[in-house]
PDB file of N, CA and C in Angstrom:
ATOM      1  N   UNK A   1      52.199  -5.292  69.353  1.00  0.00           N
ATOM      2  CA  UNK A   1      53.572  -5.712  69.206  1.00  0.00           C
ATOM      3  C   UNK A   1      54.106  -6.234  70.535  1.00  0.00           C
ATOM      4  N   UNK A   2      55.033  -6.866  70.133  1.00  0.00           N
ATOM      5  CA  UNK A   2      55.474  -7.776  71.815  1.00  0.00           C
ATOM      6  C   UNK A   2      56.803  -6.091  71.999  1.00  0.00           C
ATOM      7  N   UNK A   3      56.428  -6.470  73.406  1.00  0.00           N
ATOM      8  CA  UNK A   3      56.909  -5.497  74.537  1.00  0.00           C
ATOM      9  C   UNK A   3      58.829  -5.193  74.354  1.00  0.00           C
ATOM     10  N   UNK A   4      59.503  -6.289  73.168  1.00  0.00           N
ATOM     11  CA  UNK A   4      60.777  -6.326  72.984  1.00  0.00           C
ATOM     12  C   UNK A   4      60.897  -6.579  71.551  1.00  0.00           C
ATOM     13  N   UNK A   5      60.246  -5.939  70.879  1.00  0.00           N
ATOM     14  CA  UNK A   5      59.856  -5.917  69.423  1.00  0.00           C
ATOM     15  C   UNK A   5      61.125  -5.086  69.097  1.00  0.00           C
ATOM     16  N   UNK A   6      61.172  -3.782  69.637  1.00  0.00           N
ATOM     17  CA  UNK A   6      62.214  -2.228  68.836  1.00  0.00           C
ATOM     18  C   UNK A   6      63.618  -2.591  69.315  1.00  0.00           C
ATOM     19  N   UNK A   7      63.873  -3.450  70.563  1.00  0.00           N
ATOM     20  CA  UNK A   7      65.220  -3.757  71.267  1.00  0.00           C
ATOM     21  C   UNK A   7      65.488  -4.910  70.101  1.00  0.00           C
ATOM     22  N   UNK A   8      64.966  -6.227  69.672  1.00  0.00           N
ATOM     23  CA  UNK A   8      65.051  -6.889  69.311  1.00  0.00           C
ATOM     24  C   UNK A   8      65.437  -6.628  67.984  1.00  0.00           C
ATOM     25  N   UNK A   9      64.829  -5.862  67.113  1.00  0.00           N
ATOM     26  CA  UNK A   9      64.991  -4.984  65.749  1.00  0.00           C
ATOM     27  C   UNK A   9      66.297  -4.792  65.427  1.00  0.00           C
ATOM     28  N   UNK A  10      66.426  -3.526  66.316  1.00  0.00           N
ATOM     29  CA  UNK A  10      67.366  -3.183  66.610  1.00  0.00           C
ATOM     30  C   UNK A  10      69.144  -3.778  66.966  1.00  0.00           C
ATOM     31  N   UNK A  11      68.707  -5.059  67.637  1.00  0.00           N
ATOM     32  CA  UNK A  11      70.200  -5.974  68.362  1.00  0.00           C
ATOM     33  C   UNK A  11      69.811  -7.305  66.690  1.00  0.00           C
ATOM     34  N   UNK A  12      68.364  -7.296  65.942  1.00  0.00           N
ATOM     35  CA  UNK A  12      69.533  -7.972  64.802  1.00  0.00           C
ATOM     36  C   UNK A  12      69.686  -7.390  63.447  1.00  0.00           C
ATOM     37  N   UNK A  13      69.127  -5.516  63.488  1.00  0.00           N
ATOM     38  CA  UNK A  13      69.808  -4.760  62.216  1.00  0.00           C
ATOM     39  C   UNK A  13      71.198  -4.962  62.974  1.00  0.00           C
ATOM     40  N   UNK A  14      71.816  -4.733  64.214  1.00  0.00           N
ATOM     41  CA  UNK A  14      73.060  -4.302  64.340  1.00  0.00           C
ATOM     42  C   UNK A  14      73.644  -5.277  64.142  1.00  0.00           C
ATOM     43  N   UNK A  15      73.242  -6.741  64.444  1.00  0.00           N
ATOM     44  CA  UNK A  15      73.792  -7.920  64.314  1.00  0.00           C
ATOM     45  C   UNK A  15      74.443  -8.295  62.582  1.00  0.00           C
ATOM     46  N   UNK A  16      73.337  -8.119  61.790  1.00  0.00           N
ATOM     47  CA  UNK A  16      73.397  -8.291  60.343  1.00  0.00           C
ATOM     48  C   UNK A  16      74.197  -7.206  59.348  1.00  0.00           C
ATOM     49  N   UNK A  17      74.584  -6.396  59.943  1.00  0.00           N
ATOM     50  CA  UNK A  17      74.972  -4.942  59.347  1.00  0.00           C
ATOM     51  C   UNK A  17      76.879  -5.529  58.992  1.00  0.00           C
ATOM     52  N   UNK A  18      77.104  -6.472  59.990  1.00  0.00           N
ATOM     53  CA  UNK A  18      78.654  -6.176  59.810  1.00  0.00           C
ATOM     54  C   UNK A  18      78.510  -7.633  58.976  1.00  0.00           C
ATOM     55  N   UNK A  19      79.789  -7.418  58.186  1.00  0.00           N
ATOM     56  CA  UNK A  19      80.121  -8.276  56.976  1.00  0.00           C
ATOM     57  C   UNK A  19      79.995  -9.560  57.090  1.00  0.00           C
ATOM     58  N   UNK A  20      80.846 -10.286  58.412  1.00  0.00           N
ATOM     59  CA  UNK A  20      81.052 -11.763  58.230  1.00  0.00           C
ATOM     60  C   UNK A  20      79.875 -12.189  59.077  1.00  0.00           C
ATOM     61  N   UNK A  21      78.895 -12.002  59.383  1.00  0.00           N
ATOM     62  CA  UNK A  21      77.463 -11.876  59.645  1.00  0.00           C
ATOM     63  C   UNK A  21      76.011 -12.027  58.226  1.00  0.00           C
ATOM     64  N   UNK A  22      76.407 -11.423  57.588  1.00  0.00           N
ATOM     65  CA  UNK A  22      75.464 -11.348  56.385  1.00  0.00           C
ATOM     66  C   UNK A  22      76.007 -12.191  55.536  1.00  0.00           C
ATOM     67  N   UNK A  23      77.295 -13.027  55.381  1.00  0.00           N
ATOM     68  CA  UNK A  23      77.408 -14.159  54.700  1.00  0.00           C
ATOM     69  C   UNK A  23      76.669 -15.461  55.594  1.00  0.00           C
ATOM     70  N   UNK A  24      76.933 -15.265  57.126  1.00  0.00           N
ATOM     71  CA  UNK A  24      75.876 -16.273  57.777  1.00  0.00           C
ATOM     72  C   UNK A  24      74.594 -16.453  57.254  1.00  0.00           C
ATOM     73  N   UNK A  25      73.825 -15.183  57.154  1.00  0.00           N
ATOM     74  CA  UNK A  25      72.609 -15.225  57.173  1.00  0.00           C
ATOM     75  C   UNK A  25      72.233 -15.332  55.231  1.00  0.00           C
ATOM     76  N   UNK A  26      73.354 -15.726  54.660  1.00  0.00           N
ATOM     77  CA  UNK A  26      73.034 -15.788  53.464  1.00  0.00           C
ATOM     78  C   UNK A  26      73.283 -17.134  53.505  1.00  0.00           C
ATOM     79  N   UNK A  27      73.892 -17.908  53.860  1.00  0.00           N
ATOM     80  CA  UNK A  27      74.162 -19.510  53.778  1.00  0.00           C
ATOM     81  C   UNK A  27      72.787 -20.187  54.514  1.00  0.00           C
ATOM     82  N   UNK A  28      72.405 -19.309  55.746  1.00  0.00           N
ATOM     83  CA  UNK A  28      71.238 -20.131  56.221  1.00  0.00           C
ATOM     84  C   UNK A  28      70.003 -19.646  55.453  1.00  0.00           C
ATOM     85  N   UNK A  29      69.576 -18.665  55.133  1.00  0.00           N
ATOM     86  CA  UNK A  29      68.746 -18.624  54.564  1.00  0.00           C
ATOM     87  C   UNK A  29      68.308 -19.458  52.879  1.00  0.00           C
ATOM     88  N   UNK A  30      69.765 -19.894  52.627  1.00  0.00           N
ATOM     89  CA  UNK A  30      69.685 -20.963  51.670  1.00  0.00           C
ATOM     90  C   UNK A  30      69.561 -21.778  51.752  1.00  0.00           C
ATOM     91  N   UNK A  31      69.628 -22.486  53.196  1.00  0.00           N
ATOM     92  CA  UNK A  31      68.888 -23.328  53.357  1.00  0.00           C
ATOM     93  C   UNK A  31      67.383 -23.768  54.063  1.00  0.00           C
ATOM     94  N   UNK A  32      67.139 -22.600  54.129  1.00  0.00           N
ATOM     95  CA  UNK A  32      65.711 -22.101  55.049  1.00  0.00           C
ATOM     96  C   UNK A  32      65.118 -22.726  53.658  1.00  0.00           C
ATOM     97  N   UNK A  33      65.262 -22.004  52.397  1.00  0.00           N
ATOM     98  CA  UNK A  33      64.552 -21.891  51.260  1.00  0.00           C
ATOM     99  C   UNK A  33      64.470 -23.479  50.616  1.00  0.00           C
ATOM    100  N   UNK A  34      65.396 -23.999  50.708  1.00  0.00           N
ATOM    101  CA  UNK A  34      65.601 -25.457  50.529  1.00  0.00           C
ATOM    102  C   UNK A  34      64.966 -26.552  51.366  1.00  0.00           C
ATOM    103  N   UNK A  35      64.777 -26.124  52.125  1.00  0.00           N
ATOM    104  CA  UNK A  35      63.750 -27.252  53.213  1.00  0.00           C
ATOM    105  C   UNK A  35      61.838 -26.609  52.994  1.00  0.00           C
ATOM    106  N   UNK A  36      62.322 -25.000  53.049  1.00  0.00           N
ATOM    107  CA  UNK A  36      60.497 -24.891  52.566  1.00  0.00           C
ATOM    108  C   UNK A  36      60.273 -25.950  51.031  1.00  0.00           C
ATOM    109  N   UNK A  37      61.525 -25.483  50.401  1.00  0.00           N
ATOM    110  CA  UNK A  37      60.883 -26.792  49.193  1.00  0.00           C
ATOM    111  C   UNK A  37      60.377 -27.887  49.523  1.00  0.00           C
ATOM    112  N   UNK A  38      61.400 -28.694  50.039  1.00  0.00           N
ATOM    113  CA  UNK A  38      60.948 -29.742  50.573  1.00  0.00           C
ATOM    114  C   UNK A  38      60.136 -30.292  51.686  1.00  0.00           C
ATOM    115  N   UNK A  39      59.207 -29.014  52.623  1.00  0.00           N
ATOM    116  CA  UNK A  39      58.068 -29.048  52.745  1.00  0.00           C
ATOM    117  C   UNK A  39      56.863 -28.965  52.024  1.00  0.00           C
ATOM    118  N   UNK A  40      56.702 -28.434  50.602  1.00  0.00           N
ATOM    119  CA  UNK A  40      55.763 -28.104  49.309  1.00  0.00           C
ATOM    120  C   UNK A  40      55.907 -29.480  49.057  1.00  0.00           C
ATOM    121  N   UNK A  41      57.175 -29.828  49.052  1.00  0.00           N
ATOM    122  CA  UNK A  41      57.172 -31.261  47.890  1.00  0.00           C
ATOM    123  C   UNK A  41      56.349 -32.593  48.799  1.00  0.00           C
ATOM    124  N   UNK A  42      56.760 -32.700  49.913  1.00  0.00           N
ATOM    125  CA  UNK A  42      56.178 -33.475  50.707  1.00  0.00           C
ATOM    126  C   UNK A  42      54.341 -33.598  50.414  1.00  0.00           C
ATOM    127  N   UNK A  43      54.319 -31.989  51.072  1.00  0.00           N
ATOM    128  CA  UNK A  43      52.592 -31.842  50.889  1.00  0.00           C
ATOM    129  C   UNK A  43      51.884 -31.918  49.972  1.00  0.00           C
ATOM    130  N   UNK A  44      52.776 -31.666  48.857  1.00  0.00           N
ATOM    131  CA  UNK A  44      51.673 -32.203  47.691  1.00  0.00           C
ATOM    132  C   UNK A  44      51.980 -33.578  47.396  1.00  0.00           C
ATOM    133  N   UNK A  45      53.137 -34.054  47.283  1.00  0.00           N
ATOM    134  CA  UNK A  45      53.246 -35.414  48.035  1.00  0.00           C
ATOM    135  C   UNK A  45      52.028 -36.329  48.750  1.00  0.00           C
ATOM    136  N   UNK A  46      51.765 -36.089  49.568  1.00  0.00           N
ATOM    137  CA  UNK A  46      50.968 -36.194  51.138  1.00  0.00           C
ATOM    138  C   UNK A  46      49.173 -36.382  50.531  1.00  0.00           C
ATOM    139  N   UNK A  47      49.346 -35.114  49.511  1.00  0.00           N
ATOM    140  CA  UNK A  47      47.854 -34.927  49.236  1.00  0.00           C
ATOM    141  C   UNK A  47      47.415 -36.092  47.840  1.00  0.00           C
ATOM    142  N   UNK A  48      48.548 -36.156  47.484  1.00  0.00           N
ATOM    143  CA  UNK A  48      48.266 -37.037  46.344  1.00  0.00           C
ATOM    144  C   UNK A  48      48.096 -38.791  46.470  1.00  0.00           C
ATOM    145  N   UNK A  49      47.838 -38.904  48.071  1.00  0.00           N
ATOM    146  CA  UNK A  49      47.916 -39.812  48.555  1.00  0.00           C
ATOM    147  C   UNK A  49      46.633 -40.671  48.309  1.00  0.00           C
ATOM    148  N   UNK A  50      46.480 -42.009  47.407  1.00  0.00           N
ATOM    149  CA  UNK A  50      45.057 -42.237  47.314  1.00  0.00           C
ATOM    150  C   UNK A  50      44.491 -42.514  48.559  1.00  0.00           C
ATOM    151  N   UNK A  51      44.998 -42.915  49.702  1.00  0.00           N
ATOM    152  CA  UNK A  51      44.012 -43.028  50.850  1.00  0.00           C
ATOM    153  C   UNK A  51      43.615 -41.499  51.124  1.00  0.00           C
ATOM    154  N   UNK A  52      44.729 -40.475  51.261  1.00  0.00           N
ATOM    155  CA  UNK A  52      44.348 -38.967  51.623  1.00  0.00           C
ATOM    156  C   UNK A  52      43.161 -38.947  50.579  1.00  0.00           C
ATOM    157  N   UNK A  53      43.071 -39.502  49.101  1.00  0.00           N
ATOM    158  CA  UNK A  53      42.359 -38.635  47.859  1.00  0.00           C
ATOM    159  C   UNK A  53      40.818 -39.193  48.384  1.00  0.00           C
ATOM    160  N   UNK A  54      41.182 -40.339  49.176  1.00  0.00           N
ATOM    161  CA  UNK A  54      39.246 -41.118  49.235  1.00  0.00           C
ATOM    162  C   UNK A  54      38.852 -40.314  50.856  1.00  0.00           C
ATOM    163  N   UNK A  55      39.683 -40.160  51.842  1.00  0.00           N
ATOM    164  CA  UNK A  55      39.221 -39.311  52.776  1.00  0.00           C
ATOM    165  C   UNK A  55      38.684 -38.305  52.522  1.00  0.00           C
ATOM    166  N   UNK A  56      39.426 -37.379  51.711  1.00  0.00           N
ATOM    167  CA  UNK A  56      38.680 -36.062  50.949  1.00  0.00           C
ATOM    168  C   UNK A  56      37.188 -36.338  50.142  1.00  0.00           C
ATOM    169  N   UNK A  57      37.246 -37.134  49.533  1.00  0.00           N
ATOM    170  CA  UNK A  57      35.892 -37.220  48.758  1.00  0.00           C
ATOM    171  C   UNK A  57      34.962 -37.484  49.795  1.00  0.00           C
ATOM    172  N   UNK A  58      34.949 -38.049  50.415  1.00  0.00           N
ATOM    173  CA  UNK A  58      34.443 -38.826  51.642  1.00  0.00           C
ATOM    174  C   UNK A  58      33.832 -37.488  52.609  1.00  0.00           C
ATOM    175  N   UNK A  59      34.819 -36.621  52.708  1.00  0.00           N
ATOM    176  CA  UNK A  59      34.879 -35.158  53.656  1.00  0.00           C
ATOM    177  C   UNK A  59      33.591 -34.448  52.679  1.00  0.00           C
ATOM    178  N   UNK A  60      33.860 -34.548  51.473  1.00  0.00           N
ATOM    179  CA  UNK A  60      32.957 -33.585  50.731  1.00  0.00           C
ATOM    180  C   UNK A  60      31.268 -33.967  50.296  1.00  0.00           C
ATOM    181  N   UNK A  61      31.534 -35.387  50.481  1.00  0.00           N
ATOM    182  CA  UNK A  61      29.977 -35.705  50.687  1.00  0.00           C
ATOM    183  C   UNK A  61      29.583 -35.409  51.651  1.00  0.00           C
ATOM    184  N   UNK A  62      29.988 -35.552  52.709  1.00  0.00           N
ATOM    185  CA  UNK A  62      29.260 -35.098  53.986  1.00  0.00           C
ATOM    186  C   UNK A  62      29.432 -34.131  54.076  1.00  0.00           C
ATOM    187  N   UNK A  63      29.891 -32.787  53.756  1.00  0.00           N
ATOM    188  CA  UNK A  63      29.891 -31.400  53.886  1.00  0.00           C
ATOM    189  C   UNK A  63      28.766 -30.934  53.098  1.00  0.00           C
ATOM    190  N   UNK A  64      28.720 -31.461  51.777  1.00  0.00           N
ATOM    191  CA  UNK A  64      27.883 -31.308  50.811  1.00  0.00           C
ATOM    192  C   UNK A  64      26.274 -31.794  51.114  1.00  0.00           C
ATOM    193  N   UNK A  65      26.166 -33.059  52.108  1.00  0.00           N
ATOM    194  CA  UNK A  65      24.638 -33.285  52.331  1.00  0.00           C
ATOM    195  C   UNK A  65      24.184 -32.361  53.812  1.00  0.00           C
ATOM    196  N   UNK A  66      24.827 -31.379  54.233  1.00  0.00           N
ATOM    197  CA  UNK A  66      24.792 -30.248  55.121  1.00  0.00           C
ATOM    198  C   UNK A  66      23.617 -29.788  54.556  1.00  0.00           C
ATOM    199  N   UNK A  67      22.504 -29.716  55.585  1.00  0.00           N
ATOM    200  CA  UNK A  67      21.176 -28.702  55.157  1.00  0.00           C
ATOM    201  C   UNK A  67      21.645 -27.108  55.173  1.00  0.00           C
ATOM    202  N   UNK A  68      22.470 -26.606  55.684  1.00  0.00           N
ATOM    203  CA  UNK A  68      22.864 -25.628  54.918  1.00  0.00           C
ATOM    204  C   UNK A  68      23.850 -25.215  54.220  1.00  0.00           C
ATOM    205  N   UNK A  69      24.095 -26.010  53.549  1.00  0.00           N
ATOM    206  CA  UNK A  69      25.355 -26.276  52.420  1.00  0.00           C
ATOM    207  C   UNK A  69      24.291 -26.536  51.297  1.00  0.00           C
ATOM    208  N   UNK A  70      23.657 -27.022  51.804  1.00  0.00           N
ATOM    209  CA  UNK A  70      22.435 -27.887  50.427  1.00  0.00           C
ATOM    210  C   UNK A  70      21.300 -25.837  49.905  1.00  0.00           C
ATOM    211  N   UNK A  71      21.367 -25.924  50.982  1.00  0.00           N
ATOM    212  CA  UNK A  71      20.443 -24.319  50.541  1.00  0.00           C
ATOM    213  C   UNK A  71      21.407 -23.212  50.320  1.00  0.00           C
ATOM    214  N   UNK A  72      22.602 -23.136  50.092  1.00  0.00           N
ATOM    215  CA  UNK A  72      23.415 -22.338  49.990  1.00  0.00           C
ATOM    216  C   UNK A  72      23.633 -22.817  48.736  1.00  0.00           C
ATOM    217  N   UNK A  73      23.896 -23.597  47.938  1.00  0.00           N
ATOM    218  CA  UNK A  73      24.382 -24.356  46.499  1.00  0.00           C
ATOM    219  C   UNK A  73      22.868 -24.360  45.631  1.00  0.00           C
ATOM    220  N   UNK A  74      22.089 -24.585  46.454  1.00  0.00           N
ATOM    221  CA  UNK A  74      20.749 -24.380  45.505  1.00  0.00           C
ATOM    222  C   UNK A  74      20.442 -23.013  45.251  1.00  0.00           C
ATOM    223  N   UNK A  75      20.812 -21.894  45.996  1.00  0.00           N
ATOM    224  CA  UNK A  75      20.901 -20.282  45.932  1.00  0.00           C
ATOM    225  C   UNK A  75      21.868 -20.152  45.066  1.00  0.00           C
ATOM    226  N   UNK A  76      22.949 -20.623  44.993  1.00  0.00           N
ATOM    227  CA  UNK A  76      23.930 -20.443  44.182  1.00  0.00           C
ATOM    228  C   UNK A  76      23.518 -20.882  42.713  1.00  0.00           C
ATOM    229  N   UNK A  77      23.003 -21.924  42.315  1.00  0.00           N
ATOM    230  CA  UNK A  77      22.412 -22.284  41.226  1.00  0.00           C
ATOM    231  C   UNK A  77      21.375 -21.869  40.464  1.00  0.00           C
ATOM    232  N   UNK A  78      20.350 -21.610  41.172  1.00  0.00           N
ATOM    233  CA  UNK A  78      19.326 -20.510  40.851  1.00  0.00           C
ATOM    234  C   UNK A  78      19.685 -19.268  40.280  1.00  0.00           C
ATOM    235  N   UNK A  79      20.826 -18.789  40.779  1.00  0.00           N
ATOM    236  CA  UNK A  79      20.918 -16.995  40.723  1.00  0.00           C
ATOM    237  C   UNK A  79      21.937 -17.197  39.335  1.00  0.00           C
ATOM    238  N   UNK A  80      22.522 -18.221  39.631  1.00  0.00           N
ATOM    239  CA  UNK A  80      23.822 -19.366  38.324  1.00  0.00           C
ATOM    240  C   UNK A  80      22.617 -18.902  36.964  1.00  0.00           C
ATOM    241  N   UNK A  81      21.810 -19.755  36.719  1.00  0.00           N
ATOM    242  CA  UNK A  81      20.163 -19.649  36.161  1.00  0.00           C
ATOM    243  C   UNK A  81      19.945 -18.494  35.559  1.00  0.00           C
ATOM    244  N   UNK A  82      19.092 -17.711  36.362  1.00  0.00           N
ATOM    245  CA  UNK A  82      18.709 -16.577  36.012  1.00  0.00           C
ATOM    246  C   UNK A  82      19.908 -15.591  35.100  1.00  0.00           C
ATOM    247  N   UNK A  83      20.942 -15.752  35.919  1.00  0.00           N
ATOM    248  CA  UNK A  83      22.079 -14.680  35.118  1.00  0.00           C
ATOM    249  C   UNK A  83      22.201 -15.367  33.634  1.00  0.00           C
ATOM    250  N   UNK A  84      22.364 -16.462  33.561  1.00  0.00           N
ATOM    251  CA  UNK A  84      22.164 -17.289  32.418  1.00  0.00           C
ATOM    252  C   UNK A  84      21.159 -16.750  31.181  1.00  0.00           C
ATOM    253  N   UNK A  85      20.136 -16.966  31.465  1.00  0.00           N
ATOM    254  CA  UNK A  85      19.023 -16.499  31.124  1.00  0.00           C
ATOM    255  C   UNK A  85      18.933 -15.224  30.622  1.00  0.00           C
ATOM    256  N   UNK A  86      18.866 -14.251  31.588  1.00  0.00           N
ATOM    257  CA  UNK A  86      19.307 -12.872  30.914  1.00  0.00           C
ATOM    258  C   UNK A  86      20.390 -12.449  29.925  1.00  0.00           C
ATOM    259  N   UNK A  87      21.634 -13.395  29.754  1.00  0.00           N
ATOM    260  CA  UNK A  87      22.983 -13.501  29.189  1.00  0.00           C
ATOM    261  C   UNK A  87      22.035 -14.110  27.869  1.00  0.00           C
ATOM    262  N   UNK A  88      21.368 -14.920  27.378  1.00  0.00           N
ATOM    263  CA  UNK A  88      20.848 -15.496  26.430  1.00  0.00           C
ATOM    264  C   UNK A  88      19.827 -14.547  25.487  1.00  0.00           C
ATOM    265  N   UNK A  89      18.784 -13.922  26.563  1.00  0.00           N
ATOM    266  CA  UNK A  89      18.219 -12.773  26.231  1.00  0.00           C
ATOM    267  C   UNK A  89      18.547 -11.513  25.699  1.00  0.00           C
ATOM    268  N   UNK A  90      19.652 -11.168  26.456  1.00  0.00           N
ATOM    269  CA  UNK A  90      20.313 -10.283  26.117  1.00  0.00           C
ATOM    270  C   UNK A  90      21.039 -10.744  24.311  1.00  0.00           C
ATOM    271  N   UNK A  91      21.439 -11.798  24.311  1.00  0.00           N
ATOM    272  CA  UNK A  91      22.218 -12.100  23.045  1.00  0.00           C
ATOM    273  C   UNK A  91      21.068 -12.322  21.631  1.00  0.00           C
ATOM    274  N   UNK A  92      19.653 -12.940  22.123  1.00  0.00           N
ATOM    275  CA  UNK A  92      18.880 -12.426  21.607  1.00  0.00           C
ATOM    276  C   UNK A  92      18.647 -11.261  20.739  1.00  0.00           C
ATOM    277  N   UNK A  93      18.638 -10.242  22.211  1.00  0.00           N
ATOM    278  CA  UNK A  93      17.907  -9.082  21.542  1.00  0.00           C
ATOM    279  C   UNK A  93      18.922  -8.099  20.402  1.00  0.00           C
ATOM    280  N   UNK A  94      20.241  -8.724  20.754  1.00  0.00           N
ATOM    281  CA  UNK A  94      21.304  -8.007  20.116  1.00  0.00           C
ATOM    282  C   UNK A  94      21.460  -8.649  18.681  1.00  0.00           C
ATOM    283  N   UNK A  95      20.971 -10.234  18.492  1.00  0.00           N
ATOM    284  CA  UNK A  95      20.913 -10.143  17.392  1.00  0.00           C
ATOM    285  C   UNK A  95      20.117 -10.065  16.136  1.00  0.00           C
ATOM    286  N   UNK A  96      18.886 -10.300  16.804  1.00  0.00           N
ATOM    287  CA  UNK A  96      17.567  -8.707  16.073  1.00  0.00           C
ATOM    288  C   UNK A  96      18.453  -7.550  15.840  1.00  0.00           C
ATOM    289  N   UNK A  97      18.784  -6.943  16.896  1.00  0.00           N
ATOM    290  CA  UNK A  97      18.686  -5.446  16.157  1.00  0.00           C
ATOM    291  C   UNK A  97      20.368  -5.193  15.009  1.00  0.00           C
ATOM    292  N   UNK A  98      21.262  -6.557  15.049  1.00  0.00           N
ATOM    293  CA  UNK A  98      22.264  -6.214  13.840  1.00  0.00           C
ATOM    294  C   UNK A  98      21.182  -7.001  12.809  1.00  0.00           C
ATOM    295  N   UNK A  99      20.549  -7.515  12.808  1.00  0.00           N
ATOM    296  CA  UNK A  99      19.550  -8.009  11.532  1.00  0.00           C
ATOM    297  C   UNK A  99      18.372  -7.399  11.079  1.00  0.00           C
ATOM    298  N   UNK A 100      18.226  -6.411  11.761  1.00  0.00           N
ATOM    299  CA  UNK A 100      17.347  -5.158  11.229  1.00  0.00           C
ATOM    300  C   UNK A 100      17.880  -4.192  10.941  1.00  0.00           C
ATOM    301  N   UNK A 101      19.316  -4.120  10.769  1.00  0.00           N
ATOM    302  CA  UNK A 101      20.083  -2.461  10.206  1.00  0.00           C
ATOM    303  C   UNK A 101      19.699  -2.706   8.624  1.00  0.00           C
TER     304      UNK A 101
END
């Protein structure tokens, strides 16, 4: 914690405690909340940008032809596989044994 953390606390519970103070901090904080909007709106804004949308694709091929990105996704697929496999087997064997009651 910074070294003026409990003084600081302290000087703005006492600050906020009295009345015509907590209508301040209720008018600004309405507008705190109103500009984070309109930081969200921007950024998805921003992202929906077709030059931003072809940089990104662009980012992900080359992340994606990473020799270890490439053996990490082929591990991932394999094990993808097998669980597969057993999930099939398994459904198999379950429906033998309701067709033999």
């Amino acid at each position: 914690m910074h070294k003026y953390h409990k003084s600081r606390y302290r000087a703005r519970k006492k600050y906020y405690d009295k009345e015509e103070n907590k209508e301040k901090k209720r008018i600004y904080m309405r507008e705190y909340y109103k500009k984070n909007y309109k930081r969200k709106r921007y950024q998805k804004d921003y992202h929906l940008q077709p030059h931003i949308i072809e940089a990104k694709k662009e980012y992900i091929k080359k992340y994606n032809a990473r020799p270890d990105v490439k053996a990490k996704r082929h591990e991932w697929y394999v094990q993808k596989k097998i669980k597969d496999n057993e999930n099939d087997n398994l459904h198999a064997i379950n429906s033998e044994r309701f067709t033999n009651v």
